[in-house]
PDB file of N, CA and C in Angstrom:
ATOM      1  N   UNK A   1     175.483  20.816  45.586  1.00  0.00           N
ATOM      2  CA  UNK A   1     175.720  22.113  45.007  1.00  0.00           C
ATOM      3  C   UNK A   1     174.729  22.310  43.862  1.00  0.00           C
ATOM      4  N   UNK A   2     174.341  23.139  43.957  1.00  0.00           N
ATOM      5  CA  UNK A   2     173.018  23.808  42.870  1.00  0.00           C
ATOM      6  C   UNK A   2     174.500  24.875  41.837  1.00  0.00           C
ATOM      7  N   UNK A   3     173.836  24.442  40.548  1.00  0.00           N
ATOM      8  CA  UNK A   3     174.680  25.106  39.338  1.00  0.00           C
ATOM      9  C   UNK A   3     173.507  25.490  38.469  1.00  0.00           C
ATOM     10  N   UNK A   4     174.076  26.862  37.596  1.00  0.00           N
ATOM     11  CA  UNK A   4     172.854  27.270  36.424  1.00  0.00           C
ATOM     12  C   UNK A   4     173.279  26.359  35.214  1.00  0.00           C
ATOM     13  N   UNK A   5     172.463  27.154  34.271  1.00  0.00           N
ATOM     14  CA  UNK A   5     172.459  26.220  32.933  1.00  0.00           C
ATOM     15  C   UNK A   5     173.840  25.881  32.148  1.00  0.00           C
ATOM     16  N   UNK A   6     174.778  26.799  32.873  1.00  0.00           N
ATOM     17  CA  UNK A   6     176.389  27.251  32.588  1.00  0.00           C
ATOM     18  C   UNK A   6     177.236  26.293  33.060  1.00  0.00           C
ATOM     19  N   UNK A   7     176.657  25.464  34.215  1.00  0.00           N
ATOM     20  CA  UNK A   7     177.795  25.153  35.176  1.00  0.00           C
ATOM     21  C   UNK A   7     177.913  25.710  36.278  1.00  0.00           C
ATOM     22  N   UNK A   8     177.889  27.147  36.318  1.00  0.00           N
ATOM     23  CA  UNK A   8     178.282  27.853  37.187  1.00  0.00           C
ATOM     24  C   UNK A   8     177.752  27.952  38.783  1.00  0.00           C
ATOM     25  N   UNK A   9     178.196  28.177  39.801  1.00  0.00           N
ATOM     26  CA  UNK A   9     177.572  28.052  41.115  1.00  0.00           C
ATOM     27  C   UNK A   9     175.866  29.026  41.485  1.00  0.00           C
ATOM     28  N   UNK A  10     174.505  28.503  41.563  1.00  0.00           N
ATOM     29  CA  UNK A  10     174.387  29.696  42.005  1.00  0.00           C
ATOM     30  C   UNK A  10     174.825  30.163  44.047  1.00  0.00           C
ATOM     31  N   UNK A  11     174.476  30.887  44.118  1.00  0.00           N
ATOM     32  CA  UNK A  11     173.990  31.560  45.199  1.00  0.00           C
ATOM     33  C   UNK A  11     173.172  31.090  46.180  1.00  0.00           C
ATOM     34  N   UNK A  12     173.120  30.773  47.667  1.00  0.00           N
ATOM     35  CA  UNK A  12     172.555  30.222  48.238  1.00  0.00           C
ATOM     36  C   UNK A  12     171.155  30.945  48.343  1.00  0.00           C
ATOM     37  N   UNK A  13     171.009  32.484  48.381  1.00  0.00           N
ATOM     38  CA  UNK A  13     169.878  32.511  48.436  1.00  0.00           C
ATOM     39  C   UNK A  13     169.129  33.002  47.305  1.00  0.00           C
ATOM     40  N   UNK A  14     169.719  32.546  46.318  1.00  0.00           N
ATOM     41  CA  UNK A  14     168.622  32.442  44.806  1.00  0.00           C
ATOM     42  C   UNK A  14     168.242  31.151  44.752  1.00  0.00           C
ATOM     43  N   UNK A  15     168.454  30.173  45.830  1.00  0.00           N
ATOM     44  CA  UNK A  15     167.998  28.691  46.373  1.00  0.00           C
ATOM     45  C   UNK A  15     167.133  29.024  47.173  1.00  0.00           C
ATOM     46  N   UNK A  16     167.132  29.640  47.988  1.00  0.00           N
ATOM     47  CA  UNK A  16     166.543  30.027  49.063  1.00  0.00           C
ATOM     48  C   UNK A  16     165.176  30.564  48.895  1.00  0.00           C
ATOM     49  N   UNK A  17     165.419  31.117  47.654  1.00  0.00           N
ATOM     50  CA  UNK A  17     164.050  32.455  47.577  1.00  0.00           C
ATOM     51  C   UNK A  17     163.439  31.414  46.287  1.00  0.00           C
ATOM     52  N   UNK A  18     164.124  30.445  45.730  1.00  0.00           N
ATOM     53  CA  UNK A  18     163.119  29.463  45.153  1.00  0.00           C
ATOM     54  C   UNK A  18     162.403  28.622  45.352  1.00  0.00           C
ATOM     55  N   UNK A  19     163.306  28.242  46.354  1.00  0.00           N
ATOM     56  CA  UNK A  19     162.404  27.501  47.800  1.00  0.00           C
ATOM     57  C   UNK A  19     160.829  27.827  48.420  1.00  0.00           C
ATOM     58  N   UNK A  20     161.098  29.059  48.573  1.00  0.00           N
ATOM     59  CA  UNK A  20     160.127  29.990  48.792  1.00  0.00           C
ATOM     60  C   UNK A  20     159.069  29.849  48.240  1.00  0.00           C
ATOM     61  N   UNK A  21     159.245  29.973  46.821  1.00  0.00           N
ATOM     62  CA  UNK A  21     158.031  30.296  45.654  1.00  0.00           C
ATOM     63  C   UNK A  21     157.652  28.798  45.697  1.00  0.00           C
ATOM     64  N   UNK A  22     158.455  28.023  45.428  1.00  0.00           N
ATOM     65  CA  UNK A  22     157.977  26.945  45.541  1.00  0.00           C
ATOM     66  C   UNK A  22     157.026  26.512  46.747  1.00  0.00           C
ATOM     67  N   UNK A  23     157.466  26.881  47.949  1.00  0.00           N
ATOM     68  CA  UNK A  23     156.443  26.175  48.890  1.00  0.00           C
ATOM     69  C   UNK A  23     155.014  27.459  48.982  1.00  0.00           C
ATOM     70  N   UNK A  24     155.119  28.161  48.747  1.00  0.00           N
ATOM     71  CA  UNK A  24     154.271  29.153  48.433  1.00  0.00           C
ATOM     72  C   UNK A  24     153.209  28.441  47.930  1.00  0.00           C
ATOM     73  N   UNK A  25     153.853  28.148  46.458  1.00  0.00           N
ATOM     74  CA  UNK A  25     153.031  27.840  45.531  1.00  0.00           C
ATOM     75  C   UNK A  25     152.081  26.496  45.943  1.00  0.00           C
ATOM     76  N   UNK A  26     152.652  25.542  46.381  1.00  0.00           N
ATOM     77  CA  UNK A  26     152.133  24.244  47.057  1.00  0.00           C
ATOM     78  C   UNK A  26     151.258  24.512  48.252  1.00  0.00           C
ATOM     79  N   UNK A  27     151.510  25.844  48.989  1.00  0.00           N
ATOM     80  CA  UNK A  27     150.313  26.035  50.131  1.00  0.00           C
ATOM     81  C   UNK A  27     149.209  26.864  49.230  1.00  0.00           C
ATOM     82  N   UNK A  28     149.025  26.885  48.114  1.00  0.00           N
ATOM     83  CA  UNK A  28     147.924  27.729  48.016  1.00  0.00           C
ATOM     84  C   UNK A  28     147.091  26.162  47.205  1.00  0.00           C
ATOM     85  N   UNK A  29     145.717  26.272  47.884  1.00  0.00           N
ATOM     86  CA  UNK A  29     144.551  25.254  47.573  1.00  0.00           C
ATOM     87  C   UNK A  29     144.813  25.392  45.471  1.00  0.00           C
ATOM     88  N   UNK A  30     144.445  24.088  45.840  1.00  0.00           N
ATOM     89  CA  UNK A  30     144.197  23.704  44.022  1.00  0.00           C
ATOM     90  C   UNK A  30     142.866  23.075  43.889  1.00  0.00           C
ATOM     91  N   UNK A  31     142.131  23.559  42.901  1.00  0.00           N
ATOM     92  CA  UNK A  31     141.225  23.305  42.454  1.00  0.00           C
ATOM     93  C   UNK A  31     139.933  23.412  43.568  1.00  0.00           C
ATOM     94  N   UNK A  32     140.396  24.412  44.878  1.00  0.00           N
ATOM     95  CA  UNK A  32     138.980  24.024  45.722  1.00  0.00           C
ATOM     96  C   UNK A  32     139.674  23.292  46.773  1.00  0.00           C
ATOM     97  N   UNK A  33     140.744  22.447  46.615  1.00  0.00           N
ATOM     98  CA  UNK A  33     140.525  21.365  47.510  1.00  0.00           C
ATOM     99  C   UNK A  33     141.878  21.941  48.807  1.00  0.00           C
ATOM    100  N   UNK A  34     141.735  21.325  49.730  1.00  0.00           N
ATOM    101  CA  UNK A  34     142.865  21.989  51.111  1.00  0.00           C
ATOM    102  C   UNK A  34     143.888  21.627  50.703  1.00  0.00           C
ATOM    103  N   UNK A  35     144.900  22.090  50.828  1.00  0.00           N
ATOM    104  CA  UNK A  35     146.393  21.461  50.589  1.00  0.00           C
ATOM    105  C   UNK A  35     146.939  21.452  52.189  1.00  0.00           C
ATOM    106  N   UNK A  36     148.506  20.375  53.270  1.00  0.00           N
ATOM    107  CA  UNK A  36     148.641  20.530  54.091  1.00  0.00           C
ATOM    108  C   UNK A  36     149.727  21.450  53.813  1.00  0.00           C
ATOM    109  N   UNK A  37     150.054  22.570  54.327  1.00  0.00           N
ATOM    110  CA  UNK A  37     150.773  23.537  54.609  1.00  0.00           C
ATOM    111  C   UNK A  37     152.423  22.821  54.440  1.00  0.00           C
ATOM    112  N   UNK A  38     153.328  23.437  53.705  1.00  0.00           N
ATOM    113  CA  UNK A  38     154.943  23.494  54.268  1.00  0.00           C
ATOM    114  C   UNK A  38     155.401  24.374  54.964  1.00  0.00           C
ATOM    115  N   UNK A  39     156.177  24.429  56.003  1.00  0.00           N
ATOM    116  CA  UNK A  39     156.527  25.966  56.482  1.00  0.00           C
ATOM    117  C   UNK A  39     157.519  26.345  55.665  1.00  0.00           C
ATOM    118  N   UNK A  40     157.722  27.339  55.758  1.00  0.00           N
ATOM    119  CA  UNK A  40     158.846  28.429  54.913  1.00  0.00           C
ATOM    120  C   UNK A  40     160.364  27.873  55.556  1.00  0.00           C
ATOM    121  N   UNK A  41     161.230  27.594  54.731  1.00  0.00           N
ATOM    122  CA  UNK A  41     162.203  26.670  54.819  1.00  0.00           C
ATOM    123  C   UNK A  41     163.019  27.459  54.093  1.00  0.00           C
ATOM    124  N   UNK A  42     164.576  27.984  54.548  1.00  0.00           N
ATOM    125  CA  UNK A  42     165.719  28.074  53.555  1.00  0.00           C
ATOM    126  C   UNK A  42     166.381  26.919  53.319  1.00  0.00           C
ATOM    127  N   UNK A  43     167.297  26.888  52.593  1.00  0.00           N
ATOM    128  CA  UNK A  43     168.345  25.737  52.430  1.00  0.00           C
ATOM    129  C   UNK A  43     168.862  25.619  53.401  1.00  0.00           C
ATOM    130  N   UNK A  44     169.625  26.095  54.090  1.00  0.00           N
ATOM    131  CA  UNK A  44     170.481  25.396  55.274  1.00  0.00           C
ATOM    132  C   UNK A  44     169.397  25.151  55.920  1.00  0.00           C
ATOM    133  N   UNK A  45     168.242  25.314  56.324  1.00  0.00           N
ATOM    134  CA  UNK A  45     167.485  24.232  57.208  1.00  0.00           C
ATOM    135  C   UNK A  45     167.183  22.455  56.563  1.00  0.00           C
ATOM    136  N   UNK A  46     167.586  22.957  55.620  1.00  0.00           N
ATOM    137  CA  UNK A  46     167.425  21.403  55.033  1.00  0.00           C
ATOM    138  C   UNK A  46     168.895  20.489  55.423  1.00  0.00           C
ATOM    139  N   UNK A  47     169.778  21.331  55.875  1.00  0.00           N
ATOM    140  CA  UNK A  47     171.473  21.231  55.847  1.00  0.00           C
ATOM    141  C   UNK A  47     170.989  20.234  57.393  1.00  0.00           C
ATOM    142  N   UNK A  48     169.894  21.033  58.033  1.00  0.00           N
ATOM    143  CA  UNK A  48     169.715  20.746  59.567  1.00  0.00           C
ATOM    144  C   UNK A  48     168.773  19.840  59.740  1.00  0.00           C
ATOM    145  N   UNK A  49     168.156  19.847  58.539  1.00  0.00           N
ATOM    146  CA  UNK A  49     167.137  18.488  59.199  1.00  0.00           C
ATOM    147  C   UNK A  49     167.652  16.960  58.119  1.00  0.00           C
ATOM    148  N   UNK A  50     168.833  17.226  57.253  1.00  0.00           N
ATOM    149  CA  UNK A  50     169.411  15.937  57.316  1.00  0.00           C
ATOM    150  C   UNK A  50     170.490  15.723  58.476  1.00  0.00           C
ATOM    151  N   UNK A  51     171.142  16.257  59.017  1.00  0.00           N
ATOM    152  CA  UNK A  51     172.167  16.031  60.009  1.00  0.00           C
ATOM    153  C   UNK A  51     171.360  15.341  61.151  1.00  0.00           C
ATOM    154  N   UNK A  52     169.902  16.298  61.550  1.00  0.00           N
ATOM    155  CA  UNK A  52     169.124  15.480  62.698  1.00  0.00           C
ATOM    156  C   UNK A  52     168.692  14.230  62.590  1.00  0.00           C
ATOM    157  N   UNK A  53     168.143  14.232  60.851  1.00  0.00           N
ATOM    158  CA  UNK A  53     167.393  12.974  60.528  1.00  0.00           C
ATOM    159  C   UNK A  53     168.507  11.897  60.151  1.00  0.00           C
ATOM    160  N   UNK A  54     169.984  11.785  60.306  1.00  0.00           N
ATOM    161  CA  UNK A  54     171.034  10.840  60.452  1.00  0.00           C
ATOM    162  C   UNK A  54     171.089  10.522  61.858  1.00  0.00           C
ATOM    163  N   UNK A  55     171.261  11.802  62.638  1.00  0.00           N
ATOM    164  CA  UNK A  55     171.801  11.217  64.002  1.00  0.00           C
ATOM    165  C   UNK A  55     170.608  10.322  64.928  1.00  0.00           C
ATOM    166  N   UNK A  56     169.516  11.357  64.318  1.00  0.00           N
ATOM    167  CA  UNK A  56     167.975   9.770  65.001  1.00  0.00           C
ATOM    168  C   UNK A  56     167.733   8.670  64.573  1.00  0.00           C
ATOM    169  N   UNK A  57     168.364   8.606  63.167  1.00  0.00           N
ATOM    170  CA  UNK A  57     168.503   7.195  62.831  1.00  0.00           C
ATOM    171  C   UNK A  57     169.954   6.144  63.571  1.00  0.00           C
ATOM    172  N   UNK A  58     170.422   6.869  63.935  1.00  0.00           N
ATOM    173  CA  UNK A  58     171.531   6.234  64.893  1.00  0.00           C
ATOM    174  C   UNK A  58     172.954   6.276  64.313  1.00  0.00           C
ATOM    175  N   UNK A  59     173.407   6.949  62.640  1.00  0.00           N
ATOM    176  CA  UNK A  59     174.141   7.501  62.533  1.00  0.00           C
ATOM    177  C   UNK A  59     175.274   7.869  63.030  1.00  0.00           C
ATOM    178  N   UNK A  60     176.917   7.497  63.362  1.00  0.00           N
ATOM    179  CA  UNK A  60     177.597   7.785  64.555  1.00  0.00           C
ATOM    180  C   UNK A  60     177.840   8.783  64.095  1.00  0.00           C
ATOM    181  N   UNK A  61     178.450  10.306  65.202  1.00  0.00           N
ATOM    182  CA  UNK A  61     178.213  11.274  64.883  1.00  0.00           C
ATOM    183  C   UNK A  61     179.437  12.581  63.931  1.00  0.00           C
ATOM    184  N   UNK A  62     180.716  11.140  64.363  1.00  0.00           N
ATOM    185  CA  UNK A  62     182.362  11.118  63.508  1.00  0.00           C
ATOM    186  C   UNK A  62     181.355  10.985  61.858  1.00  0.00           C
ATOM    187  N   UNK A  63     180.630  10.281  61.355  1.00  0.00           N
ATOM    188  CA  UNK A  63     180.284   9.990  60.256  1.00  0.00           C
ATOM    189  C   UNK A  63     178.953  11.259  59.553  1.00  0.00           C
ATOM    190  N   UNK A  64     178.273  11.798  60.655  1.00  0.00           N
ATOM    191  CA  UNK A  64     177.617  13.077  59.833  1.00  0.00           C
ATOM    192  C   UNK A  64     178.315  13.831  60.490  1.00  0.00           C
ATOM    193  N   UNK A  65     179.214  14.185  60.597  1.00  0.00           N
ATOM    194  CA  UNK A  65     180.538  15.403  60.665  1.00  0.00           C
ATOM    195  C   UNK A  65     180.930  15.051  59.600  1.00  0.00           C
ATOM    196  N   UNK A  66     181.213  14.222  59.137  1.00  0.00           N
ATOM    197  CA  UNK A  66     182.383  14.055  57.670  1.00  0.00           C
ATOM    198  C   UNK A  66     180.982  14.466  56.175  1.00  0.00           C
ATOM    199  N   UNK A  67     180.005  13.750  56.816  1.00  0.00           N
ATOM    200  CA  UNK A  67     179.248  14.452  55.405  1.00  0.00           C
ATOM    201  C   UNK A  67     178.354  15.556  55.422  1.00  0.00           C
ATOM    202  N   UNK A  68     178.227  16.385  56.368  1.00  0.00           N
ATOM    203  CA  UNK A  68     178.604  17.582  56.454  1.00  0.00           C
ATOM    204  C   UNK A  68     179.443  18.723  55.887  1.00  0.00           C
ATOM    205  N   UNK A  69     180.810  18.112  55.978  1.00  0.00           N
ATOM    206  CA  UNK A  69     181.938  18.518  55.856  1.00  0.00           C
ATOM    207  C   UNK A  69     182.794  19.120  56.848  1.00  0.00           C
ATOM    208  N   UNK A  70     182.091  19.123  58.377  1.00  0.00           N
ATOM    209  CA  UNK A  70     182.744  19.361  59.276  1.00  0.00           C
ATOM    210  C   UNK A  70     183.952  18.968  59.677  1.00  0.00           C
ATOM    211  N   UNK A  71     184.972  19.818  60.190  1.00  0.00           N
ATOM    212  CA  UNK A  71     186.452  19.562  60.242  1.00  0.00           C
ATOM    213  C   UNK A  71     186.631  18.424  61.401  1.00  0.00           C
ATOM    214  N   UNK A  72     185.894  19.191  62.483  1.00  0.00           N
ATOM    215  CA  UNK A  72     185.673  18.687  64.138  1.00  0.00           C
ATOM    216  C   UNK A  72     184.198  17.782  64.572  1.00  0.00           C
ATOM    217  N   UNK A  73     183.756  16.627  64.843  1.00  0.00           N
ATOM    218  CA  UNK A  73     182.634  16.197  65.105  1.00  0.00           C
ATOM    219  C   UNK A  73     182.006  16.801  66.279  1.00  0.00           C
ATOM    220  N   UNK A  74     183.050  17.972  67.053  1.00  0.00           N
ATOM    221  CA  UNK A  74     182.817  18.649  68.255  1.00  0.00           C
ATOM    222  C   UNK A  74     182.027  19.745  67.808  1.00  0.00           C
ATOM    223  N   UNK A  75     182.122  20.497  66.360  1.00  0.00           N
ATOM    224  CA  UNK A  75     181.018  21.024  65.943  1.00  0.00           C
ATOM    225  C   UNK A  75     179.686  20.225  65.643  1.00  0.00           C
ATOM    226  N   UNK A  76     179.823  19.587  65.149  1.00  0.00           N
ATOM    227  CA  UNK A  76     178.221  18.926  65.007  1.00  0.00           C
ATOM    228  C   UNK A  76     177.732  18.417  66.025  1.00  0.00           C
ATOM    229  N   UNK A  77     178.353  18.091  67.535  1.00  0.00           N
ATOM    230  CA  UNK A  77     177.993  17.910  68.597  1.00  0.00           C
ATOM    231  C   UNK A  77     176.928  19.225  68.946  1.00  0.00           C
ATOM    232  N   UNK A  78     178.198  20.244  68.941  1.00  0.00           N
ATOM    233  CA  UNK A  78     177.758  21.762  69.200  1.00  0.00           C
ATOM    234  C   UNK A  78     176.317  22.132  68.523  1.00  0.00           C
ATOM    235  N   UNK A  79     176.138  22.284  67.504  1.00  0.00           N
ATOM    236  CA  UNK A  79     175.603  22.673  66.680  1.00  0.00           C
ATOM    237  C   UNK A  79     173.733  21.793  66.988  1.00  0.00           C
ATOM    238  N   UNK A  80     174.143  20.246  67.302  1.00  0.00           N
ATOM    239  CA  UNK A  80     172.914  19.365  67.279  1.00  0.00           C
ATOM    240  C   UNK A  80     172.985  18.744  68.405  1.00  0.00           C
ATOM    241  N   UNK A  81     173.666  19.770  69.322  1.00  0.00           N
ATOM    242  CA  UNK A  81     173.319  18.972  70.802  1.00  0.00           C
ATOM    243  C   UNK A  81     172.030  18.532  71.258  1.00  0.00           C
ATOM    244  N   UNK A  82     171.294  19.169  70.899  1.00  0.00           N
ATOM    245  CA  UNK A  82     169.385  19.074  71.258  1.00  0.00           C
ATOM    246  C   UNK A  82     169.121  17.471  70.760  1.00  0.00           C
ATOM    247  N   UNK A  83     169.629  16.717  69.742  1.00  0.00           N
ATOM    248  CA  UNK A  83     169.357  15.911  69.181  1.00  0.00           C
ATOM    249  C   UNK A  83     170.144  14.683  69.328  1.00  0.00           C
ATOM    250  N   UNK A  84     171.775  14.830  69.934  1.00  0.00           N
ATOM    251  CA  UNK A  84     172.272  13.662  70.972  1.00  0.00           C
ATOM    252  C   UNK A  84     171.686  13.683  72.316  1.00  0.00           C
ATOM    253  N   UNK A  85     171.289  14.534  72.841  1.00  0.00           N
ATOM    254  CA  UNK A  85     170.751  14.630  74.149  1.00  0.00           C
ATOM    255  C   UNK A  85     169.547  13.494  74.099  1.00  0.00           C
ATOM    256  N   UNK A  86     168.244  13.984  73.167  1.00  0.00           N
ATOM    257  CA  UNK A  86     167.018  12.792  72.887  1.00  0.00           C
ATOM    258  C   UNK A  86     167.403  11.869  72.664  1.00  0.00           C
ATOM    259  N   UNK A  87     168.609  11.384  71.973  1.00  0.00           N
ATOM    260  CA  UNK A  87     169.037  10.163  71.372  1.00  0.00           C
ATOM    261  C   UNK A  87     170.013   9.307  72.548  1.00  0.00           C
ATOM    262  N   UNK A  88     170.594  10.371  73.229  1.00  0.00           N
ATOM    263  CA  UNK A  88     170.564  10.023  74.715  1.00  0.00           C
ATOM    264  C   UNK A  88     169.735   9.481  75.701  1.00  0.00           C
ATOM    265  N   UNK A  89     169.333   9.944  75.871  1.00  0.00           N
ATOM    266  CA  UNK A  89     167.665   9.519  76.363  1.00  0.00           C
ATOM    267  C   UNK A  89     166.872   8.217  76.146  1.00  0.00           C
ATOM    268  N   UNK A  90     167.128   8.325  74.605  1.00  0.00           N
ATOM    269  CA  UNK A  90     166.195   6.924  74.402  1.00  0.00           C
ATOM    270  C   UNK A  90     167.227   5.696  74.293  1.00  0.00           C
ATOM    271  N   UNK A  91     168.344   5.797  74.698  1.00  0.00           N
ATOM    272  CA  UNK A  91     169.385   4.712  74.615  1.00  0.00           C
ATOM    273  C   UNK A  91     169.129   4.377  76.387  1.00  0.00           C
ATOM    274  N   UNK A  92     169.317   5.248  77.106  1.00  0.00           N
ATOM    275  CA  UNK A  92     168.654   4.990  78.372  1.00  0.00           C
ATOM    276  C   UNK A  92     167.366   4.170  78.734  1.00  0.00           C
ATOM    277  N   UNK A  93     166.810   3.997  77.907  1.00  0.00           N
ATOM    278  CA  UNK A  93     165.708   3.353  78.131  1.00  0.00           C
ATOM    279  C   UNK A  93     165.616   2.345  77.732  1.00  0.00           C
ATOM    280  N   UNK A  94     166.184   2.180  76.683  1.00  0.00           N
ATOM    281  CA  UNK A  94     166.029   0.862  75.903  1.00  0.00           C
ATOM    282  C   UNK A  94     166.967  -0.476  77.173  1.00  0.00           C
ATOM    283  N   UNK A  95     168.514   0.108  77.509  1.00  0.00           N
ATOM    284  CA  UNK A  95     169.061  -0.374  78.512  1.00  0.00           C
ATOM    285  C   UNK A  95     168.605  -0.043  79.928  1.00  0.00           C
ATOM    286  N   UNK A  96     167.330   0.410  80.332  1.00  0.00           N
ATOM    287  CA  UNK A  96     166.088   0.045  81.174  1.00  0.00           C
ATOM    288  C   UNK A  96     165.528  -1.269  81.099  1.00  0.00           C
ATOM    289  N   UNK A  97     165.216  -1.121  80.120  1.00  0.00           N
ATOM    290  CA  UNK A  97     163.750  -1.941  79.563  1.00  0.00           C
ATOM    291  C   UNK A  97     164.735  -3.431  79.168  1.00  0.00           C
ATOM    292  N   UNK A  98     165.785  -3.662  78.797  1.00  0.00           N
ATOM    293  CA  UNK A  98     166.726  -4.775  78.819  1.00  0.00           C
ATOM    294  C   UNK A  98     166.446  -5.519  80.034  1.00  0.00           C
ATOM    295  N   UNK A  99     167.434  -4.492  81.028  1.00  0.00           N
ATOM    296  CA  UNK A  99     167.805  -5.361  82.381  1.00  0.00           C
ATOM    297  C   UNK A  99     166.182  -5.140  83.027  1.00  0.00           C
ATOM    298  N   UNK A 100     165.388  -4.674  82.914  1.00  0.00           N
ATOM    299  CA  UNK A 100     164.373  -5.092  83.465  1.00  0.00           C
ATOM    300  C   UNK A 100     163.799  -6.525  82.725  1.00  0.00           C
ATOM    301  N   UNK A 101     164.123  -6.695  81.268  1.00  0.00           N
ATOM    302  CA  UNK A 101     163.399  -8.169  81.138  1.00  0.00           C
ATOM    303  C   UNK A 101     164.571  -9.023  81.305  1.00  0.00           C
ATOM    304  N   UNK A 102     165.882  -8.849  81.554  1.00  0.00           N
ATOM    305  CA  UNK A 102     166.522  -9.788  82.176  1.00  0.00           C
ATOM    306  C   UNK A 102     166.039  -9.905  83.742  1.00  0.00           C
ATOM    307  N   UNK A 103     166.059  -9.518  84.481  1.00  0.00           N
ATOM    308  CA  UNK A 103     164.972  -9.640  85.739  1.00  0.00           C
ATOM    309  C   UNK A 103     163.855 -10.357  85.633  1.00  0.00           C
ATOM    310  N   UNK A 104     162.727 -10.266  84.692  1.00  0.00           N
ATOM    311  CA  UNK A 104     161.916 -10.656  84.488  1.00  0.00           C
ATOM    312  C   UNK A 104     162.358 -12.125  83.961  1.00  0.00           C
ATOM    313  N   UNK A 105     162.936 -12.441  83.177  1.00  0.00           N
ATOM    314  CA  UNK A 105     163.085 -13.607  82.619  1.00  0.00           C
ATOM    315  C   UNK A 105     164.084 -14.846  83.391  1.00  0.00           C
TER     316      UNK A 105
END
């Protein structure tokens, strides 16, 4: 939670639009020299690329539902299906690549 100098809550998108200026400010060259680009990002995309960047780390998915704050892990299923699916995927392979070197060995 983002608070002003008060305590008080701000607003998600007076986060949002600082965000902004901020990455703004970081894509424009300094001194001459190239800077690599950020794309334009609100806060809840940041909401979305820690939930992804838990569940690819292998994260179970009862556990980024809870820090989230999701009620149901059937939403964060919902929500990041794209990202159990890959993580699907590469669990498939790995138990490929097993029983193939049990074969092999």
């Amino acid at each position: 939670m983002f608070t002003t100098e008060l305590g008080e809550p701000l607003y998600p998108d007076t986060v949002s639009q600082l965000m902004a200026k901020l990455i703004k400010a970081h894509n424009e060259p300094k001194d001459g020299r190239p800077v690599v680009p950020l794309p334009l990002a609100r806060l809840h995309d940041l909401r979305h690329i820690r939930a992804t960047t838990l569940l690819l780390a292998g994260v179970p998915v009862h556990v980024v539902a809870a820090r989230l704050g999701h009620a149901d892990p059937s939403i964060t299923l919902r929500v990041h299906a794209h990202v159990i699916r890959e993580r699907a995927a590469s669990v498939a392979d790995i138990f490929a690549r097993a029983v193939e070197g049990e074969r092999a060995g």
